[in-house]
PDB file of N, CA and C in Angstrom:
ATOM      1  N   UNK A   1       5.678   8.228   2.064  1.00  0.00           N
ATOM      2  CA  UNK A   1       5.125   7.650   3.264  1.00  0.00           C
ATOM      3  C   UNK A   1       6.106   6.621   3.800  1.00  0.00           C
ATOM      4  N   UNK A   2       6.038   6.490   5.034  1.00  0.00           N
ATOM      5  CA  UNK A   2       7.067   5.588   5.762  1.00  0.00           C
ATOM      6  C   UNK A   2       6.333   4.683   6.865  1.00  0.00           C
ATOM      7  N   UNK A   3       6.604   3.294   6.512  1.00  0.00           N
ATOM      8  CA  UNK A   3       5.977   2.442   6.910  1.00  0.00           C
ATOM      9  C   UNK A   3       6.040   2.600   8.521  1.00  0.00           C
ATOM     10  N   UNK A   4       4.899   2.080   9.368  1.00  0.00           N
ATOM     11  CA  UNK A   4       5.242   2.593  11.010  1.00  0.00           C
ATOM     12  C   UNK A   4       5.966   0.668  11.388  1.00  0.00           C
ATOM     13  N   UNK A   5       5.785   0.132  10.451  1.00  0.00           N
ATOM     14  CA  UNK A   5       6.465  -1.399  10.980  1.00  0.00           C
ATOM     15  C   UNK A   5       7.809  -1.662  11.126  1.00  0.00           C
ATOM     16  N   UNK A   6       8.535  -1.291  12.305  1.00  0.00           N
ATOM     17  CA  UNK A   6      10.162  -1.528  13.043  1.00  0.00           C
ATOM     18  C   UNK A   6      10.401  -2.958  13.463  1.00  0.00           C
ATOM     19  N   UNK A   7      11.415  -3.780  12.638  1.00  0.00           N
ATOM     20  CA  UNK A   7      11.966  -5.230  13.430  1.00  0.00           C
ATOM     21  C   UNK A   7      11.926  -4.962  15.185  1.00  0.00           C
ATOM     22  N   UNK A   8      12.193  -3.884  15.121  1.00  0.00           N
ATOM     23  CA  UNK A   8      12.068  -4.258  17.006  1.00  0.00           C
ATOM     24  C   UNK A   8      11.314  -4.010  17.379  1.00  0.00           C
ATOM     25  N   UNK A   9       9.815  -3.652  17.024  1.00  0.00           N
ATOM     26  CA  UNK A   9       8.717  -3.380  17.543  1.00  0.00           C
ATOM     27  C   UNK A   9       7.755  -4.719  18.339  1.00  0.00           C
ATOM     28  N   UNK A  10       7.185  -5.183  19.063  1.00  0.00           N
ATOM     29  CA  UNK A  10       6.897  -5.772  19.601  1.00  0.00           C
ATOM     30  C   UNK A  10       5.526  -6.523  18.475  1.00  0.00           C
ATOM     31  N   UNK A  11       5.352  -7.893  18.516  1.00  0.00           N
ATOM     32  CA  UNK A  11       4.443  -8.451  17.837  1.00  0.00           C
ATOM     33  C   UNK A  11       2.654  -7.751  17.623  1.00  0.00           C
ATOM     34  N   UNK A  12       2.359  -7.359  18.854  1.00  0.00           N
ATOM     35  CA  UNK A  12       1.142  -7.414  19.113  1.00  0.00           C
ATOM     36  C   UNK A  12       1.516  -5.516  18.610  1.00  0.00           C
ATOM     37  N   UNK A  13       2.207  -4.752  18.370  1.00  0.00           N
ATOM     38  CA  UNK A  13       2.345  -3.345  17.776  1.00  0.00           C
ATOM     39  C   UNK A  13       1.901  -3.642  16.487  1.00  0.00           C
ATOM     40  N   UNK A  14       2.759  -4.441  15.732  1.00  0.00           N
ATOM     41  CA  UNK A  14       2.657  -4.628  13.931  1.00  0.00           C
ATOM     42  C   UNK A  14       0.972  -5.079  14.335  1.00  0.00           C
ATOM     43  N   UNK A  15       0.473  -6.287  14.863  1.00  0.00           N
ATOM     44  CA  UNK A  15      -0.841  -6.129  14.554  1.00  0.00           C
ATOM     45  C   UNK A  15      -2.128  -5.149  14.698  1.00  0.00           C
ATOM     46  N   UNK A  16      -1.609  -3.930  15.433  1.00  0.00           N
ATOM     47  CA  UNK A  16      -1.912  -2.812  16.048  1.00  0.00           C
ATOM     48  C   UNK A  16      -1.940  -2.191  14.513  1.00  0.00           C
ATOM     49  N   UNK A  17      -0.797  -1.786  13.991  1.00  0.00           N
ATOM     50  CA  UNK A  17      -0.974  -1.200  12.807  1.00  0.00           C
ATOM     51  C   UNK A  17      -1.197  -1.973  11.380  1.00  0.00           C
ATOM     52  N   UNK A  18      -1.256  -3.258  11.575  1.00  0.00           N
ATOM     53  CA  UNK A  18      -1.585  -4.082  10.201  1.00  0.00           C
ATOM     54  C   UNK A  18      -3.245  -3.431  10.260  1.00  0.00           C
ATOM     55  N   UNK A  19      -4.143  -3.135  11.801  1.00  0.00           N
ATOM     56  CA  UNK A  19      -5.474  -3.007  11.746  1.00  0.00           C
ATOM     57  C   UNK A  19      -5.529  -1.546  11.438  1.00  0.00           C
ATOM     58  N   UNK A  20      -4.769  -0.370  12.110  1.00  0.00           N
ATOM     59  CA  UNK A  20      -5.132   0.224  11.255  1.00  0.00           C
ATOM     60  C   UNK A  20      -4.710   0.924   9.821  1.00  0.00           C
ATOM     61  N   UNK A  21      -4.093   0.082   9.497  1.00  0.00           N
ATOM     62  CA  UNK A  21      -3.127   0.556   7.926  1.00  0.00           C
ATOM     63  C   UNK A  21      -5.160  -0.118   6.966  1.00  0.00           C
ATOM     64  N   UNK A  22      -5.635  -1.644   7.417  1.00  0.00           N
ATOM     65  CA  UNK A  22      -6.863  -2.101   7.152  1.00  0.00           C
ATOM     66  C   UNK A  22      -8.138  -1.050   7.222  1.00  0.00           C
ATOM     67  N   UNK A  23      -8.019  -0.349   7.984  1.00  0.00           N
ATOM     68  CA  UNK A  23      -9.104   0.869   8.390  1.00  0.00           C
ATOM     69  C   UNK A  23      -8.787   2.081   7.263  1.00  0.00           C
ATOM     70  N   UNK A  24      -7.717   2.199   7.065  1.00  0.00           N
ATOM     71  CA  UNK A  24      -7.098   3.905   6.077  1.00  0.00           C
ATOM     72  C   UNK A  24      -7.609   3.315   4.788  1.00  0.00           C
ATOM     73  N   UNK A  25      -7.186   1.760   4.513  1.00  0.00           N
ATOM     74  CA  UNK A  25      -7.272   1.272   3.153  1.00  0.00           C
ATOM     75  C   UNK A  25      -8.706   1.370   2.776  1.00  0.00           C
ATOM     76  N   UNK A  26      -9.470   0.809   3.142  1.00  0.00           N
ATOM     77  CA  UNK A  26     -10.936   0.548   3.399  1.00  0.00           C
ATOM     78  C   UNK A  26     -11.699   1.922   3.253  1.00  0.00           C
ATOM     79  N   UNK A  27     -11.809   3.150   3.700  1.00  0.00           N
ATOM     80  CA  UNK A  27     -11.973   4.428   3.362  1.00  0.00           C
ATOM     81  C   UNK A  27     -11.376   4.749   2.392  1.00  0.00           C
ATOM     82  N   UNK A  28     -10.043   4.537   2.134  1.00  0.00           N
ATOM     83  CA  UNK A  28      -9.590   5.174   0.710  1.00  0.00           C
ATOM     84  C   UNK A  28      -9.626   4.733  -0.409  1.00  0.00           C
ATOM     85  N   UNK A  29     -10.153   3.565  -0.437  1.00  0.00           N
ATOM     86  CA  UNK A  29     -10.520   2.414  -1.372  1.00  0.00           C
ATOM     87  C   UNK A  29     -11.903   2.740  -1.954  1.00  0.00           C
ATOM     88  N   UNK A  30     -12.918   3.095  -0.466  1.00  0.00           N
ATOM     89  CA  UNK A  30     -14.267   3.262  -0.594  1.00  0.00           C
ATOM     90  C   UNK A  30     -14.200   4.850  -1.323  1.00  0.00           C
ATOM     91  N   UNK A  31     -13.424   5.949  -1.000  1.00  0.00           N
ATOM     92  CA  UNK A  31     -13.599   7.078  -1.803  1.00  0.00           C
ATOM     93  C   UNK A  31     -13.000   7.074  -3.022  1.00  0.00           C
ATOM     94  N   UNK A  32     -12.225   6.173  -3.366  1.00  0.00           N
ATOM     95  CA  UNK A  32     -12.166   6.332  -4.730  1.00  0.00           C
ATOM     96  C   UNK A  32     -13.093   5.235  -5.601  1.00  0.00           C
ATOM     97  N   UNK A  33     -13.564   4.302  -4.894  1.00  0.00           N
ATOM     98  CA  UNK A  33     -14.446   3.841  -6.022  1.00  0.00           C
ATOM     99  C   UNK A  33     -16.072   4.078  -5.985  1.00  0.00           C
ATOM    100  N   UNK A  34     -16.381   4.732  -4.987  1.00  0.00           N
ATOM    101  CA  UNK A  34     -17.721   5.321  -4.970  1.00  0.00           C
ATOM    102  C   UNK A  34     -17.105   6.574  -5.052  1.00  0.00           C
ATOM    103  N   UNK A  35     -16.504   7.824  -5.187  1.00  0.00           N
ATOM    104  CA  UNK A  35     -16.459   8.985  -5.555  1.00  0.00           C
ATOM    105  C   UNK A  35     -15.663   9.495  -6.364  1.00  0.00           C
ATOM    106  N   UNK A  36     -14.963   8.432  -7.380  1.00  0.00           N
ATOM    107  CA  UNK A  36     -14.284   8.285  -8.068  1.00  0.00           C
ATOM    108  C   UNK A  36     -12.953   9.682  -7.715  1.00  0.00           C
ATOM    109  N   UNK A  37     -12.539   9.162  -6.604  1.00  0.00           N
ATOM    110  CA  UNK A  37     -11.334  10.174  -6.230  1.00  0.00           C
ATOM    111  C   UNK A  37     -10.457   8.882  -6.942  1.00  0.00           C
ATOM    112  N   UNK A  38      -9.683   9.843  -7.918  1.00  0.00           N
ATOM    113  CA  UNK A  38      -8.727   9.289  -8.612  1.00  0.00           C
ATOM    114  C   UNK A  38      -7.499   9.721  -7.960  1.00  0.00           C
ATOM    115  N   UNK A  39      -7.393  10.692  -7.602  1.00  0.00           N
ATOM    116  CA  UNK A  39      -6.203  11.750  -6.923  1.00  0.00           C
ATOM    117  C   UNK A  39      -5.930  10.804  -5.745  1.00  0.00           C
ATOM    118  N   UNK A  40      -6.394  10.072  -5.161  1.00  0.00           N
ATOM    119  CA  UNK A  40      -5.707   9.030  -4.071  1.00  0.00           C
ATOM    120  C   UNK A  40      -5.413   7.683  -4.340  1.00  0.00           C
ATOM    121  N   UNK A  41      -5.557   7.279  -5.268  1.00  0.00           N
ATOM    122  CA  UNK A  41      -4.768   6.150  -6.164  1.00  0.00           C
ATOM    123  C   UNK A  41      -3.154   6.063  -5.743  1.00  0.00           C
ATOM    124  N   UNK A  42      -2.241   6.354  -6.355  1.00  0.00           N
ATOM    125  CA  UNK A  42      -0.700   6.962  -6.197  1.00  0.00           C
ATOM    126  C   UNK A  42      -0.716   6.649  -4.509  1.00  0.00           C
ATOM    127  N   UNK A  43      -1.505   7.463  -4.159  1.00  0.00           N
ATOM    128  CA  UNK A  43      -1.110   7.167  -2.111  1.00  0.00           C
ATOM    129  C   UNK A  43      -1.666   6.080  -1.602  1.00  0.00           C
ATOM    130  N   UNK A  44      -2.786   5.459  -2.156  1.00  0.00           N
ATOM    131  CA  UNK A  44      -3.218   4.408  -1.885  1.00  0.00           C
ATOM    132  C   UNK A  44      -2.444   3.202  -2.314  1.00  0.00           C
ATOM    133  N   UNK A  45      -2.261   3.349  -3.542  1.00  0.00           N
ATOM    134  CA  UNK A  45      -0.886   2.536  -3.915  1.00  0.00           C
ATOM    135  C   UNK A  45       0.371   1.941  -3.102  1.00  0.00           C
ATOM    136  N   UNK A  46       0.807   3.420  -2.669  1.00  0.00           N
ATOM    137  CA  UNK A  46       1.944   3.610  -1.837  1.00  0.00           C
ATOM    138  C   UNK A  46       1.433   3.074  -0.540  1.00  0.00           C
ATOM    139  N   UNK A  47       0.616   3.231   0.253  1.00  0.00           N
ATOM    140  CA  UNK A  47       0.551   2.627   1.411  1.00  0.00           C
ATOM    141  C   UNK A  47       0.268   1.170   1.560  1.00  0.00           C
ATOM    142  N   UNK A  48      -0.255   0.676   0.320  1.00  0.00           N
ATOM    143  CA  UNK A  48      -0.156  -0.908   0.092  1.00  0.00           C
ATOM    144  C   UNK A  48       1.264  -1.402   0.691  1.00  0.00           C
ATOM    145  N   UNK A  49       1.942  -1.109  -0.317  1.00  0.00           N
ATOM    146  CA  UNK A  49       3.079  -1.165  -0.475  1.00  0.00           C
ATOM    147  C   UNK A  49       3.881  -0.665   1.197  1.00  0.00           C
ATOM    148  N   UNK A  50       3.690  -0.111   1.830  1.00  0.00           N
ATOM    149  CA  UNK A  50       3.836   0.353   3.352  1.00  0.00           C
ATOM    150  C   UNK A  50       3.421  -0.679   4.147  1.00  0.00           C
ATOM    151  N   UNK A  51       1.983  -1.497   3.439  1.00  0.00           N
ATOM    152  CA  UNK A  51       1.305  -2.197   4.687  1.00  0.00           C
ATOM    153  C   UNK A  51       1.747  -3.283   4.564  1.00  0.00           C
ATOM    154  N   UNK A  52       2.307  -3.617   3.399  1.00  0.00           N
ATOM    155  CA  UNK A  52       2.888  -5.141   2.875  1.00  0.00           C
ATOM    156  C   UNK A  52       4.310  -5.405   3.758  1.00  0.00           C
ATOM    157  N   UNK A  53       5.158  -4.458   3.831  1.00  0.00           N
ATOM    158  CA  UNK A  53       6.334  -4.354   4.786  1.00  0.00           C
ATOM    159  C   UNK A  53       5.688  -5.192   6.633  1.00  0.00           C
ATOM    160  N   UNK A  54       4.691  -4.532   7.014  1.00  0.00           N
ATOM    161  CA  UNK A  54       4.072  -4.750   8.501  1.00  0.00           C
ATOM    162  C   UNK A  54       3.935  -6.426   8.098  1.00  0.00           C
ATOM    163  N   UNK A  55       2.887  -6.422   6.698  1.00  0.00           N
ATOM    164  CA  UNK A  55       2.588  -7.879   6.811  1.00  0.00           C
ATOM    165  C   UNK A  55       3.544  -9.168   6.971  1.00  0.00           C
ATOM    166  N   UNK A  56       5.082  -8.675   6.392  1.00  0.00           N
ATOM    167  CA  UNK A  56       6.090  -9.098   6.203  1.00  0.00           C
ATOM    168  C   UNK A  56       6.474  -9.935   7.346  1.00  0.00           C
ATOM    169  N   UNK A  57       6.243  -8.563   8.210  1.00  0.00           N
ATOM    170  CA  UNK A  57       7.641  -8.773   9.547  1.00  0.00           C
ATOM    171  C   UNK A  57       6.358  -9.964  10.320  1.00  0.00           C
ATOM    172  N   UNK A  58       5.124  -9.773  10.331  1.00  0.00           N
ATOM    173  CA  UNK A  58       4.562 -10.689  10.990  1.00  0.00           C
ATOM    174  C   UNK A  58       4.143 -12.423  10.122  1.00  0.00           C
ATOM    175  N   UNK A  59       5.003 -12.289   8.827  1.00  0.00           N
ATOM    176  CA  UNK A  59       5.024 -13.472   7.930  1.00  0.00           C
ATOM    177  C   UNK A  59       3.541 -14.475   6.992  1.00  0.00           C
ATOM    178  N   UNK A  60       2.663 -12.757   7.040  1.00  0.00           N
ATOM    179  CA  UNK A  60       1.454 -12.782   6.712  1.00  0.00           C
ATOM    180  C   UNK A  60       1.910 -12.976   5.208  1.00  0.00           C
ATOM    181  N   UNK A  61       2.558 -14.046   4.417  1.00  0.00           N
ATOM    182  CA  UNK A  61       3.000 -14.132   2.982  1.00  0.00           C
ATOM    183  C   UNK A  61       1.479 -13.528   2.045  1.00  0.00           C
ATOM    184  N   UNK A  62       0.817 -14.548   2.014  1.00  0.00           N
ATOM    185  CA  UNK A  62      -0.453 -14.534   1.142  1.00  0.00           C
ATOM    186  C   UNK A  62      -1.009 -13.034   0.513  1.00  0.00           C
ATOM    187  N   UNK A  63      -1.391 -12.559   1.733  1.00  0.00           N
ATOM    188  CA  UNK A  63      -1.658 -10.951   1.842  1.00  0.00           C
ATOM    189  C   UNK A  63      -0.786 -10.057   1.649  1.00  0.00           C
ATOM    190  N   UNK A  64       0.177 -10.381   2.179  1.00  0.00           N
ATOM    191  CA  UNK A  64       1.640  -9.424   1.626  1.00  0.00           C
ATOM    192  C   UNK A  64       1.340  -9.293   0.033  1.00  0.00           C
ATOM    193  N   UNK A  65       1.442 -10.553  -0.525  1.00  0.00           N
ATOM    194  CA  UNK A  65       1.901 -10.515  -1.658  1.00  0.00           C
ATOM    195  C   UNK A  65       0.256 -10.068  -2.703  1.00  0.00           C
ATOM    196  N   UNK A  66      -1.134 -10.174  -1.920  1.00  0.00           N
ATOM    197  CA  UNK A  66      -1.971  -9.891  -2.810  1.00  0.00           C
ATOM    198  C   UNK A  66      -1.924  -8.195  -2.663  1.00  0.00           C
ATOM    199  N   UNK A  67      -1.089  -7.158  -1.571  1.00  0.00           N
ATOM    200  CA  UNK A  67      -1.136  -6.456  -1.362  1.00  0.00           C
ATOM    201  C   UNK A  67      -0.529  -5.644  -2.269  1.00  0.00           C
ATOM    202  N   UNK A  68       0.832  -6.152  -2.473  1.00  0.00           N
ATOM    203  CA  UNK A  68       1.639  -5.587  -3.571  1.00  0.00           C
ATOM    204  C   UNK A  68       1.597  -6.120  -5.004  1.00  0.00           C
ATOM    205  N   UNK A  69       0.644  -7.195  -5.097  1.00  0.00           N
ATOM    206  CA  UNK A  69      -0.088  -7.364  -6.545  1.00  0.00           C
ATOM    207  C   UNK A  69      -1.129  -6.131  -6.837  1.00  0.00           C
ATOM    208  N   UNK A  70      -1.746  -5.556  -5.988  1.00  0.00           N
ATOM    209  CA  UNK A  70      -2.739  -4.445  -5.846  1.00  0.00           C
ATOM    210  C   UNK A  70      -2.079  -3.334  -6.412  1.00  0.00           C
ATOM    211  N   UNK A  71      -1.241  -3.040  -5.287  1.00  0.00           N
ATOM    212  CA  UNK A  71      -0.357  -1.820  -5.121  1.00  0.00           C
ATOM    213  C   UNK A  71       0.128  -2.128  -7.120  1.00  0.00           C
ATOM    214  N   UNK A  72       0.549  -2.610  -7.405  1.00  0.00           N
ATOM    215  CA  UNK A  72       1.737  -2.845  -9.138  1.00  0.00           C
ATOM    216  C   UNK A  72       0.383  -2.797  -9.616  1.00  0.00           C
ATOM    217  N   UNK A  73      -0.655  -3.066  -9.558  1.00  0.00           N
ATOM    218  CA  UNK A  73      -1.810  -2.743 -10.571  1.00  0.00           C
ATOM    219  C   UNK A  73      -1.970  -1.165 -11.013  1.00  0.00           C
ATOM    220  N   UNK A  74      -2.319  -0.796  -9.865  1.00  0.00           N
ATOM    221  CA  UNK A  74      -2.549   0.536  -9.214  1.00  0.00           C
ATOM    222  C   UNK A  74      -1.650   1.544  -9.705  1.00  0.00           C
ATOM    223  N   UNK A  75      -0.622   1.605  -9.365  1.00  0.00           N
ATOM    224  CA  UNK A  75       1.009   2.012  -9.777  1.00  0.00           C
ATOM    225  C   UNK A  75       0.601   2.288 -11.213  1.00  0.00           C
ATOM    226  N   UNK A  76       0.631   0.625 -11.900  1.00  0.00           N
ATOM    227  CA  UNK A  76       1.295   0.902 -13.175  1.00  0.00           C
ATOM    228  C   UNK A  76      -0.082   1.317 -14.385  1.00  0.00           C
ATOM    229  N   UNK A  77      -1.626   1.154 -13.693  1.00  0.00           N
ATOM    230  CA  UNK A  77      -2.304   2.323 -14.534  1.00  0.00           C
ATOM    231  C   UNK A  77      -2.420   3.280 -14.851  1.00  0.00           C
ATOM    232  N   UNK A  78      -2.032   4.024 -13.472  1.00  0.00           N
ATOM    233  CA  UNK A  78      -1.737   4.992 -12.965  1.00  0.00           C
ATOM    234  C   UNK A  78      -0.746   6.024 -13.420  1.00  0.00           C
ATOM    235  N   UNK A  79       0.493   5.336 -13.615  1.00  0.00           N
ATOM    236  CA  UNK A  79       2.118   5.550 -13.952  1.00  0.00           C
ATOM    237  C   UNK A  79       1.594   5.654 -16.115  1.00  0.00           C
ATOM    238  N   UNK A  80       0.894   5.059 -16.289  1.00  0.00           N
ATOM    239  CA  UNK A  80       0.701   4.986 -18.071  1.00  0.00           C
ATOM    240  C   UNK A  80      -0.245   6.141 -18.241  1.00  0.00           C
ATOM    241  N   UNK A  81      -1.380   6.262 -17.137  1.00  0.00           N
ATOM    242  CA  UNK A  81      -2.185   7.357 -17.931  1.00  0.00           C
ATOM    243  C   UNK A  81      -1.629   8.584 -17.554  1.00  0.00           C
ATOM    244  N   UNK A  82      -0.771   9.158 -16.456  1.00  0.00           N
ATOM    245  CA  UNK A  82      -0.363  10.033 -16.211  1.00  0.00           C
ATOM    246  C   UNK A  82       1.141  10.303 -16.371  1.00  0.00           C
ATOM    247  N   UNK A  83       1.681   9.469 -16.497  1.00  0.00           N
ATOM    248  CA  UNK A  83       3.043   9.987 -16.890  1.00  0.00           C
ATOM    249  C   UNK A  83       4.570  10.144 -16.072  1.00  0.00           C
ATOM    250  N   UNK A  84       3.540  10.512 -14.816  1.00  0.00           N
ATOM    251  CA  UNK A  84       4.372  10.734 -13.151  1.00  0.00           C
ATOM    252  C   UNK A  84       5.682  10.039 -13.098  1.00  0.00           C
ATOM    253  N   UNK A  85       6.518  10.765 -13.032  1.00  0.00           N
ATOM    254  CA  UNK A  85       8.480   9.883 -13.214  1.00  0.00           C
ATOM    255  C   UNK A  85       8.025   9.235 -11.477  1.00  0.00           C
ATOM    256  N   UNK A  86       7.256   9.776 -10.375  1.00  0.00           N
ATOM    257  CA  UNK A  86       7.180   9.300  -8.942  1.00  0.00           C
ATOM    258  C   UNK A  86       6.718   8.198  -9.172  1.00  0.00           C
ATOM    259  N   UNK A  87       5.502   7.954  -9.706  1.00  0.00           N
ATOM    260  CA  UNK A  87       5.242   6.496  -9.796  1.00  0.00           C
ATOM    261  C   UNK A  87       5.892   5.474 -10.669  1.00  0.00           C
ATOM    262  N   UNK A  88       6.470   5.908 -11.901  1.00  0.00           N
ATOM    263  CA  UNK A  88       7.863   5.158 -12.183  1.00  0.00           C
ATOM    264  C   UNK A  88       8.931   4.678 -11.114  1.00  0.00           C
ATOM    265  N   UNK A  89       8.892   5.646  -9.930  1.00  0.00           N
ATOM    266  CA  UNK A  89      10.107   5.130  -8.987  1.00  0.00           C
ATOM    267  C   UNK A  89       9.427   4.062  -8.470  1.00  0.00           C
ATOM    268  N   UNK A  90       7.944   4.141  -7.985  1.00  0.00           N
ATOM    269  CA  UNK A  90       7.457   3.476  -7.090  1.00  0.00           C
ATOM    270  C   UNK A  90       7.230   1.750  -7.367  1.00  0.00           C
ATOM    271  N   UNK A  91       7.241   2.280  -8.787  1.00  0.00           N
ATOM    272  CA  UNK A  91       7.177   0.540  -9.557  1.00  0.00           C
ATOM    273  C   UNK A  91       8.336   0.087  -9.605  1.00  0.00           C
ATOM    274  N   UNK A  92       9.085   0.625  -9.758  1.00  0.00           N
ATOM    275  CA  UNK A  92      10.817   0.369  -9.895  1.00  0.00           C
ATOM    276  C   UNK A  92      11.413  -0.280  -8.207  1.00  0.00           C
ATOM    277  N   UNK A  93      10.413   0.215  -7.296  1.00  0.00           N
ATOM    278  CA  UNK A  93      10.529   0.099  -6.124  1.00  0.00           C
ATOM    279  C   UNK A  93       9.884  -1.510  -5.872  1.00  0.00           C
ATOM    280  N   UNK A  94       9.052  -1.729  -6.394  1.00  0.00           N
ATOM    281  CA  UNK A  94       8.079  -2.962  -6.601  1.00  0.00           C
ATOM    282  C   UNK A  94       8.720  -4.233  -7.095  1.00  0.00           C
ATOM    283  N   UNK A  95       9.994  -3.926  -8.113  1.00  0.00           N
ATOM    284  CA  UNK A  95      10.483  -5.071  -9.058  1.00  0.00           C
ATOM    285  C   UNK A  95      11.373  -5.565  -7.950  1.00  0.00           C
TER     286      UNK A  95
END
């Protein structure tokens, strides 16, 4: 996945997509812990990690960083019970 947040994008864009990167999370959050979709963990992960970049450029520190505390949770349960060399990159991507 590739973050939609560009340095030259205009301020009020990144908050355009900080809301809805907030909307994808929020559904995919809600189907895996009420329908225990485990299979979107890894992408949910990954788009943390996507949305934390947006939060960046608009200097949202706090959230950035509880975002990709999430995301390295996520990752690295994830990365132990399954094995996945992808989510090895993705944590490796994290350090």
């Amino acid at each position: 996945m590739q973050s939609f947040a560009l340095p030259g994008r205009p301020r009020r864009e990144h908050r355009s997509v900080v809301a809805v990167y907030n909307a994808a999370l929020a559904i995919l959050t809600r189907l895996m812990d009420r329908e225990g979709r485990r299979e979107l963990l890894a992408f949910v992960a990954t788009m943390k990690i996507d949305h934390s970049q947006t939060l960046l450029l608009l200097g949202e520190k706090t959230e950035r960083l509880d975002n990709l505390l999430s995301a390295w949770d996520l990752l690295q349960g994830e990365a132990r019970r399954t094995g996945q060399a992808e989510l090895h990159r993705d944590l490796e991507r994290l350090e």
